[in-house]
Protein backbone atom coordinates (compact mmCIF):
# COMPACT_ATOMS: atom_id res chain seq x y z
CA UNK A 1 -5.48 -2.68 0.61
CA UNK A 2 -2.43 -2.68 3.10
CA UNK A 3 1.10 -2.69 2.29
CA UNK A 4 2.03 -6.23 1.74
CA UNK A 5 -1.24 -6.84 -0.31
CA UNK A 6 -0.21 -4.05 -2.48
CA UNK A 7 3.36 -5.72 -3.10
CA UNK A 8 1.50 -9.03 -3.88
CA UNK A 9 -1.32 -7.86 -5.40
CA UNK A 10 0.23 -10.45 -8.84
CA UNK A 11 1.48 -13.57 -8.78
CA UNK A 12 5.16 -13.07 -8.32
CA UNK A 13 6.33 -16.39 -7.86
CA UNK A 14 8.52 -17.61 -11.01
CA UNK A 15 10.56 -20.59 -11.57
CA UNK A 16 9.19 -22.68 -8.23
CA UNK A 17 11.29 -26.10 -7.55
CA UNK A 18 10.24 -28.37 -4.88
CA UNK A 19 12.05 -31.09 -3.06
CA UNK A 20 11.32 -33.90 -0.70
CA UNK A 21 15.34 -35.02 0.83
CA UNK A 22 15.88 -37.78 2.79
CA UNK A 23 18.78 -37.52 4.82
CA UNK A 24 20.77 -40.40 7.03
CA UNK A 25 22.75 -39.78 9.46
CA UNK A 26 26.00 -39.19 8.71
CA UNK A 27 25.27 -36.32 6.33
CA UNK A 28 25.79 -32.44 5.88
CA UNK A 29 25.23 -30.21 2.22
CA UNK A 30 27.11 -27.06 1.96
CA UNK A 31 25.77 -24.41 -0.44
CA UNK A 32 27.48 -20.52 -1.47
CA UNK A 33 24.13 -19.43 -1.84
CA UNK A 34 22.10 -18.59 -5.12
CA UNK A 35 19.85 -16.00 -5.74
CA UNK A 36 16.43 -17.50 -4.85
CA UNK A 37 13.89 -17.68 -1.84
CA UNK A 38 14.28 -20.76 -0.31
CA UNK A 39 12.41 -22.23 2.30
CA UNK A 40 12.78 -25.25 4.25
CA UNK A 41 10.19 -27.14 6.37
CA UNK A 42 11.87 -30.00 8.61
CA UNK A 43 8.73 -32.75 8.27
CA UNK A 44 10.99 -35.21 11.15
CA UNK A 45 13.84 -35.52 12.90
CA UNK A 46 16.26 -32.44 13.24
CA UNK A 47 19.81 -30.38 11.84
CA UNK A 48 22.18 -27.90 12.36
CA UNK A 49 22.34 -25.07 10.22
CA UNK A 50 24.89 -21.94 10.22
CA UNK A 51 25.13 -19.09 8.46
CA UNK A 52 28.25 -16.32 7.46
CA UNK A 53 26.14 -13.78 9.51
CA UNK A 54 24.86 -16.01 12.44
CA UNK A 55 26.52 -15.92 15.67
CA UNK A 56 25.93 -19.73 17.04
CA UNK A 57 24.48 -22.72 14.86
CA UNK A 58 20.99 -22.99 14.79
CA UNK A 59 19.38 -26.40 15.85
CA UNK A 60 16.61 -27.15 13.53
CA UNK A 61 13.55 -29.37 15.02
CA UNK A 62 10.63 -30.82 13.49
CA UNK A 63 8.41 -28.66 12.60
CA UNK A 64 10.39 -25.75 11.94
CA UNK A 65 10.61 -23.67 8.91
CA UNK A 66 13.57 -21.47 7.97
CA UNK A 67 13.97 -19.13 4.87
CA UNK A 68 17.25 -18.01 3.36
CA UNK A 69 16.63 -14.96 1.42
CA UNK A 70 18.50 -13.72 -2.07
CA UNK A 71 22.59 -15.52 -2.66
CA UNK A 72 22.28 -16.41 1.54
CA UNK A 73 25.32 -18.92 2.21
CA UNK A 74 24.81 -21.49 4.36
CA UNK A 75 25.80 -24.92 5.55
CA UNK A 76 23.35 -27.59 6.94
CA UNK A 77 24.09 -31.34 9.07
CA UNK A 78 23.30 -33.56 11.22
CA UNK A 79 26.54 -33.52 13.21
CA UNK A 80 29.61 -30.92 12.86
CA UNK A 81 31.78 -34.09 12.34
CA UNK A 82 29.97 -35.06 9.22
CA UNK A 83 31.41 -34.67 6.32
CA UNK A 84 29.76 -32.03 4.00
CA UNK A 85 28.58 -32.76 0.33
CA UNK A 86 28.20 -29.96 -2.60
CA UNK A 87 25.08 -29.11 -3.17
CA UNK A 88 25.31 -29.39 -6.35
CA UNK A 89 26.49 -33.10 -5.67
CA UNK A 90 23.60 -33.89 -3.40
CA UNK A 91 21.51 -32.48 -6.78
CA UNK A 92 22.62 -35.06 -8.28
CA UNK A 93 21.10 -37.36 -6.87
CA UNK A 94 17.35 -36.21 -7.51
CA UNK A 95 14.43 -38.72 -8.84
CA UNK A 96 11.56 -36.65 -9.57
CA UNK A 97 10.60 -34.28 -6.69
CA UNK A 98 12.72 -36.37 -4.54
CA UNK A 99 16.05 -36.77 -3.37
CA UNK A 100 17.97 -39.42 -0.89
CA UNK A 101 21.43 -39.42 0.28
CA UNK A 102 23.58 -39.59 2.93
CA UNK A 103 25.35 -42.97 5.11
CA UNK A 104 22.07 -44.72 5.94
CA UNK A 105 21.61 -44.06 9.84
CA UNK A 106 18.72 -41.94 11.21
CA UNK A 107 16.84 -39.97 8.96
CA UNK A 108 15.73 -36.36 8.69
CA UNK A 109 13.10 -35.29 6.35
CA UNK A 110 13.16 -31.85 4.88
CA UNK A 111 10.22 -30.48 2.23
CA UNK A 112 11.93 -27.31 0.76
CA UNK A 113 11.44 -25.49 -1.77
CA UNK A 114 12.75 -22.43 -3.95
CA UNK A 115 11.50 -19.84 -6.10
CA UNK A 116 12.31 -16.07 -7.85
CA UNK A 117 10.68 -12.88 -7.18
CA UNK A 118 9.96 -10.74 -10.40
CA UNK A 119 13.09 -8.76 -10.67
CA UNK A 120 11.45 -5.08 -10.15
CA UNK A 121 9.62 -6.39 -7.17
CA UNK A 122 12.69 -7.52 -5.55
CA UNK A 123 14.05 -4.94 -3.34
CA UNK A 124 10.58 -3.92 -1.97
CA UNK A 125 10.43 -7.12 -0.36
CA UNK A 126 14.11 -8.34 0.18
CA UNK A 127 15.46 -5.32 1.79
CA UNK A 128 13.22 -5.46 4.66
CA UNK A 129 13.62 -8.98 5.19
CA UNK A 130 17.05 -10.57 7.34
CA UNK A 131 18.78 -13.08 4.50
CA UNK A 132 17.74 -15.79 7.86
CA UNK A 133 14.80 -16.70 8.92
CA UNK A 134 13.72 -19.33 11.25
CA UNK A 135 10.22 -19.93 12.75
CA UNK A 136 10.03 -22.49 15.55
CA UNK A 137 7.14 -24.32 15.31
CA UNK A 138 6.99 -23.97 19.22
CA UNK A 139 6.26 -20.13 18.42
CA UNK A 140 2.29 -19.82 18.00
CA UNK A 141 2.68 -20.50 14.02
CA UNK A 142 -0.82 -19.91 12.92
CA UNK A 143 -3.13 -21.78 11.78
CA UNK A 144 -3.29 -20.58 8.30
CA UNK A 145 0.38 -20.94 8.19
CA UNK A 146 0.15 -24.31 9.53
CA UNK A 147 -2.44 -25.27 6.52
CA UNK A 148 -0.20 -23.66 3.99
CA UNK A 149 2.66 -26.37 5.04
CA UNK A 150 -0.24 -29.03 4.79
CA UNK A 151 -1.30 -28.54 1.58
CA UNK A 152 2.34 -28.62 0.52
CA UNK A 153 2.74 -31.81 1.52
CA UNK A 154 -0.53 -33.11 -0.29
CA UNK A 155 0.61 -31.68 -3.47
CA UNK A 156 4.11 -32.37 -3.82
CA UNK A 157 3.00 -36.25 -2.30
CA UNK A 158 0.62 -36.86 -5.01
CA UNK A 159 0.85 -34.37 -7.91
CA UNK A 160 -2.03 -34.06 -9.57
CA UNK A 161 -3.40 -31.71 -12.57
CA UNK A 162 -2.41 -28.69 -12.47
CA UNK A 163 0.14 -28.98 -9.56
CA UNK A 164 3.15 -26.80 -10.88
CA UNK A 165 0.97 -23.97 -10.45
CA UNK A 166 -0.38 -24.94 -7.25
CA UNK A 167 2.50 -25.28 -5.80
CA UNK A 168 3.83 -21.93 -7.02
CA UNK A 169 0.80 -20.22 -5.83
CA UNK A 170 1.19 -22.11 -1.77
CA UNK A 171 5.13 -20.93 -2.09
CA UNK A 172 3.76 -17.39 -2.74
CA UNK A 173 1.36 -17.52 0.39
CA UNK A 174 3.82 -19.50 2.61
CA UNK A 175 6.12 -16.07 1.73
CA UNK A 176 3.71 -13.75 2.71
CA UNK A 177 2.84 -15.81 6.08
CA UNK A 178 6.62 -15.74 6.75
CA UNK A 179 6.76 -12.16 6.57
CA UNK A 180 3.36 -11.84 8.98
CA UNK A 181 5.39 -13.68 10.86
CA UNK A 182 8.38 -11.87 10.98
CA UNK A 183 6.06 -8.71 11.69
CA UNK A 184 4.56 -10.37 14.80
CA UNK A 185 7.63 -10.92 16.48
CA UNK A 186 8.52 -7.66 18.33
CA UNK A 187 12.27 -9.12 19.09
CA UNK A 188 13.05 -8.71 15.20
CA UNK A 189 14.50 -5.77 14.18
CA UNK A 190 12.37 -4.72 11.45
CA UNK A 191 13.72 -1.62 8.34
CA UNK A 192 12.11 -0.31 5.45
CA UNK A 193 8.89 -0.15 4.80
CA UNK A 194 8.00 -3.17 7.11
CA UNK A 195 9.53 -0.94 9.90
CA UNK A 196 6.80 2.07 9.37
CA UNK A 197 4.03 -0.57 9.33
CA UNK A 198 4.62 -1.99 12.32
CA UNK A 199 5.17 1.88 13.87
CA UNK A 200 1.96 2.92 14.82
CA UNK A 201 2.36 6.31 14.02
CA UNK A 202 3.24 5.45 10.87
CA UNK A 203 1.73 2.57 9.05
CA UNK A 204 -1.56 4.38 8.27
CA UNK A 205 0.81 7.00 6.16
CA UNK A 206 2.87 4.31 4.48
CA UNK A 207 -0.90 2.71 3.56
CA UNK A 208 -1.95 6.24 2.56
CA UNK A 209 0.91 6.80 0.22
CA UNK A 210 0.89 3.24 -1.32
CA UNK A 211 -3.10 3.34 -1.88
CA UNK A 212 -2.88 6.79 -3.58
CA UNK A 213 0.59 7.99 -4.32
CA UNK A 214 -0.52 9.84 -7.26
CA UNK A 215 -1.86 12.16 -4.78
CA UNK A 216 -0.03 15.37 -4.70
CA UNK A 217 1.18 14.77 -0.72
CA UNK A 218 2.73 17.37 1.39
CA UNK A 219 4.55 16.63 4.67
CA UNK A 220 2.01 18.35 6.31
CA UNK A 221 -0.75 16.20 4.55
CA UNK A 222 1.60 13.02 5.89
CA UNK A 223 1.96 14.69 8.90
CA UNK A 224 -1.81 14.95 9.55
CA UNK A 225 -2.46 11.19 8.57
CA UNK A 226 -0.11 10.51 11.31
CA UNK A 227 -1.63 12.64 13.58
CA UNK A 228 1.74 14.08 14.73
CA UNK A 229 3.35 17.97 14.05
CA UNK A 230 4.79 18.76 10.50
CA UNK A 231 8.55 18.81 12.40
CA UNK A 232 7.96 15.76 14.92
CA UNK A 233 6.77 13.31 12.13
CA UNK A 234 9.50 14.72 9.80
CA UNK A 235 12.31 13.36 12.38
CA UNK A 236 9.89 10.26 13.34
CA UNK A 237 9.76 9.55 9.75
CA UNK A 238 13.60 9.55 8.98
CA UNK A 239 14.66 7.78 12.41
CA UNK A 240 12.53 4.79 11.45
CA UNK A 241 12.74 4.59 7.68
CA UNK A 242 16.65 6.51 6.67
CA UNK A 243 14.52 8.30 4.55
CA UNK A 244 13.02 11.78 4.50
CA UNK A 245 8.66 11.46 3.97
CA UNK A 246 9.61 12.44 0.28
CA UNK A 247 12.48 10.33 -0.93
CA UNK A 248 10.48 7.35 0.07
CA UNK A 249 7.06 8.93 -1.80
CA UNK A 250 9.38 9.03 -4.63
CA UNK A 251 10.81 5.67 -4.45
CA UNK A 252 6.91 4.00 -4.18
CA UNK A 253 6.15 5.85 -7.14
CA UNK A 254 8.52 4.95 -8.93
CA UNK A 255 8.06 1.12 -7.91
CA UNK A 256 4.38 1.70 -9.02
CA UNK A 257 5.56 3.18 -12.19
CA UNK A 258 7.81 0.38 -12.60
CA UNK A 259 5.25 -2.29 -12.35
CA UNK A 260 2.93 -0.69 -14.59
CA UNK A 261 5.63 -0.25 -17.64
CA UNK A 262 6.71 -4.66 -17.42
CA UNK A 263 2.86 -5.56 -16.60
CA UNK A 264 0.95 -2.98 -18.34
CA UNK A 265 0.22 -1.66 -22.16
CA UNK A 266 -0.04 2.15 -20.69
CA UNK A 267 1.69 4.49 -22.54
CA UNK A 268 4.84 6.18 -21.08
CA UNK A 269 2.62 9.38 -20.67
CA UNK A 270 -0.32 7.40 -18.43
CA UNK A 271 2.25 6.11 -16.42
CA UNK A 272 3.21 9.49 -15.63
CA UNK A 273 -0.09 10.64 -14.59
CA UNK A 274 -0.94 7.17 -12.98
CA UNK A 275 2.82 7.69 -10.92
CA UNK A 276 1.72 11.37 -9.80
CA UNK A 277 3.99 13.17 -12.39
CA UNK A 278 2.04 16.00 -14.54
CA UNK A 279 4.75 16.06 -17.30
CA UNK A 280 6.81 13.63 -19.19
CA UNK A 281 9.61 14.99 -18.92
CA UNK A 282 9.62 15.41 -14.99
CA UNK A 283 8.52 11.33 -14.89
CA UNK A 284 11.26 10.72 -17.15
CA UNK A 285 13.86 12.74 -14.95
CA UNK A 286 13.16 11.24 -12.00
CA UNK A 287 12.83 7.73 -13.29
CA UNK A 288 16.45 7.97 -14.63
CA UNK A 289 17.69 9.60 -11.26
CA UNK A 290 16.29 7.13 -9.32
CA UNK A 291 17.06 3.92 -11.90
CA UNK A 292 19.60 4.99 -13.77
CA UNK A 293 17.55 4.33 -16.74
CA UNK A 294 14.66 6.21 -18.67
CA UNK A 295 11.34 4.60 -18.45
CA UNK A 296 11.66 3.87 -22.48
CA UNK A 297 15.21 2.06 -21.22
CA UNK A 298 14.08 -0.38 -17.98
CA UNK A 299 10.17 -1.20 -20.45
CA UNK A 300 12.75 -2.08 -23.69
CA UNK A 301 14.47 -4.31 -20.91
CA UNK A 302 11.01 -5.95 -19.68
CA UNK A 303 13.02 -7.79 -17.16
CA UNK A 304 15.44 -9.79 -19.57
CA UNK A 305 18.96 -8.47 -19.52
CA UNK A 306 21.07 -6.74 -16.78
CA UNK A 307 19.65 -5.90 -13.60
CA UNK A 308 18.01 -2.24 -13.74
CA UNK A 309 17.83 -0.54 -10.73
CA UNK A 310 14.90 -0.50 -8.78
CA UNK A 311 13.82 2.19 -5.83
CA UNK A 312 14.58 0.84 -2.12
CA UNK A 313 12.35 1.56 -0.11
């Protein structure tokens, strides 16, 4: 199973909205960001939409798709003159799945949608992502992808039984076809874990680790996967992930470990073994140092409550 697979291997998908907006010309919604994925397919005509981070606007088309990751800011219109509107004003104005506003010239058509990640699973897939995305339709979107936006549309156009769950389940796969995306395009800076995978050198050690990392690895186990010296993929490793082959073994088992104490009924001691750790009390040390919490602590929690920390890797 590769790496992304492994991260999705659950539904993670919790608290889906969808929206259909109409908006006519003049018109412009201003959000400070919320922490959600939210994804936005323009269905016709076109927009404008900045960013704190971005550099220039970015002109929208039909077709396009853009994502704004975690408590991403942003500001969206049809013209730079137009005046902007809350979004929690523009909310107001929602029938259903549907909203309309704006002063009743030409019309752009947005399907968007937004949804929460499980909190433990967060950082694994956040931190390797940009808080922007955009993907032109002009840029060889495949055709999966493509039928992914489709069946959107016929959902959210005529809900029928069962289509809450549908439509969490297509969010969840239009996510991970973002991401494929993302990983495609070699002008994209890529960190983390998505960063080793696309390193050929390295994404058959990162699948190694995350297939077995109960395994009692070595660097010069890792080193061998990669098919590089013990002191070559040592630096290699570090360059490309800011993390020594170790730290990050640590911080996948501890994700794993994670995972297993919200969505399993293993004892504390199972987990241990299951994580790679021979003793309680070593689990339970490194847990802590890496959370800040003991495994008994972040399961009591079971995801209601403050945030617990969660490995980055």
């Amino acid at each position: 199973m590769d790496t992304l697979s492994k991260i999705f291997a659950a539904p993670r998908i919790k608290e889906a909205k969808f929206t259909r907006l109409e908006a006519s010309a003049p018109w412009g919604i201003v959000s400070p960001g919320e922490r959600v994925v939210k994804f936005v397919h323009v269905v016709g005509g076109s927009a404008v939409l900045t960013t704190p981070d971005s550099f220039e606007p970015t002109r929208l088309l039909s077709g396009d798709v853009f994502l704004l990751l975690d408590d991403a800011a942003y500001k969206i219109f049809d013209d730079e003159r137009s005046l902007l509107i809350d979004c929690v004003d523009v909310e107001r104005g929602r029938v259903g799945d549907r909203i309309e506003f704006g002063g009743g010239g030409a019309t752009t058509t947005f399907n968007s949608g937004s949804f929460e990640i499980e909190r433990f699973e967060r950082d694994s897939v956040l931190d390797v992502l940009p808080q922007f995305l955009h993907l032109k339709e002009s840029e060889g979107r495949t055709a999966a992808f493509a039928s992914v936006l489709d069946m959107l549309a016929v959902e959210t156009a005529a809900p029928g039984l069962g289509a809450d769950a549908a439509v969490a389940r297509l969010f969840e796969l239009l996510f991970i076809h973002a991401i494929r995306a993302y990983a495609r395009d070699d002008g994209s800076p890529k960190r983390g874990w998505l960063a080793a995978v696309s390193d050929h050198r390295l994404k058959s050690v990162i699948e190694a680790i995350h297939a077995d990392p109960a395994r009692d690895w070595t660097i010069d186990a890792l080193a061998r996967t990669a098919g590089m010296s013990r002191s070559a993929f040592a630096v290699h490793f570090k360059n490309v992930l800011e993390q020594t082959p170790l730290e990050y073994l640590t911080a996948w088992r501890v994700h794993c470990a994670s995972a297993l104490l919200v969505k399993s009924s293993s004892t504390i001691s199972e987990v241990a073994r299951k994580a790679g750790y021979g003793s309680d009390a070593a689990f339970n040390k490194v847990f802590k140092r890496v959370t800040g919490h003991t495994p008994a602590m972040f399961r009591k929690a079971n995801g209601v409550g403050p945030h617990l920390g969660t490995p980055r890797l």
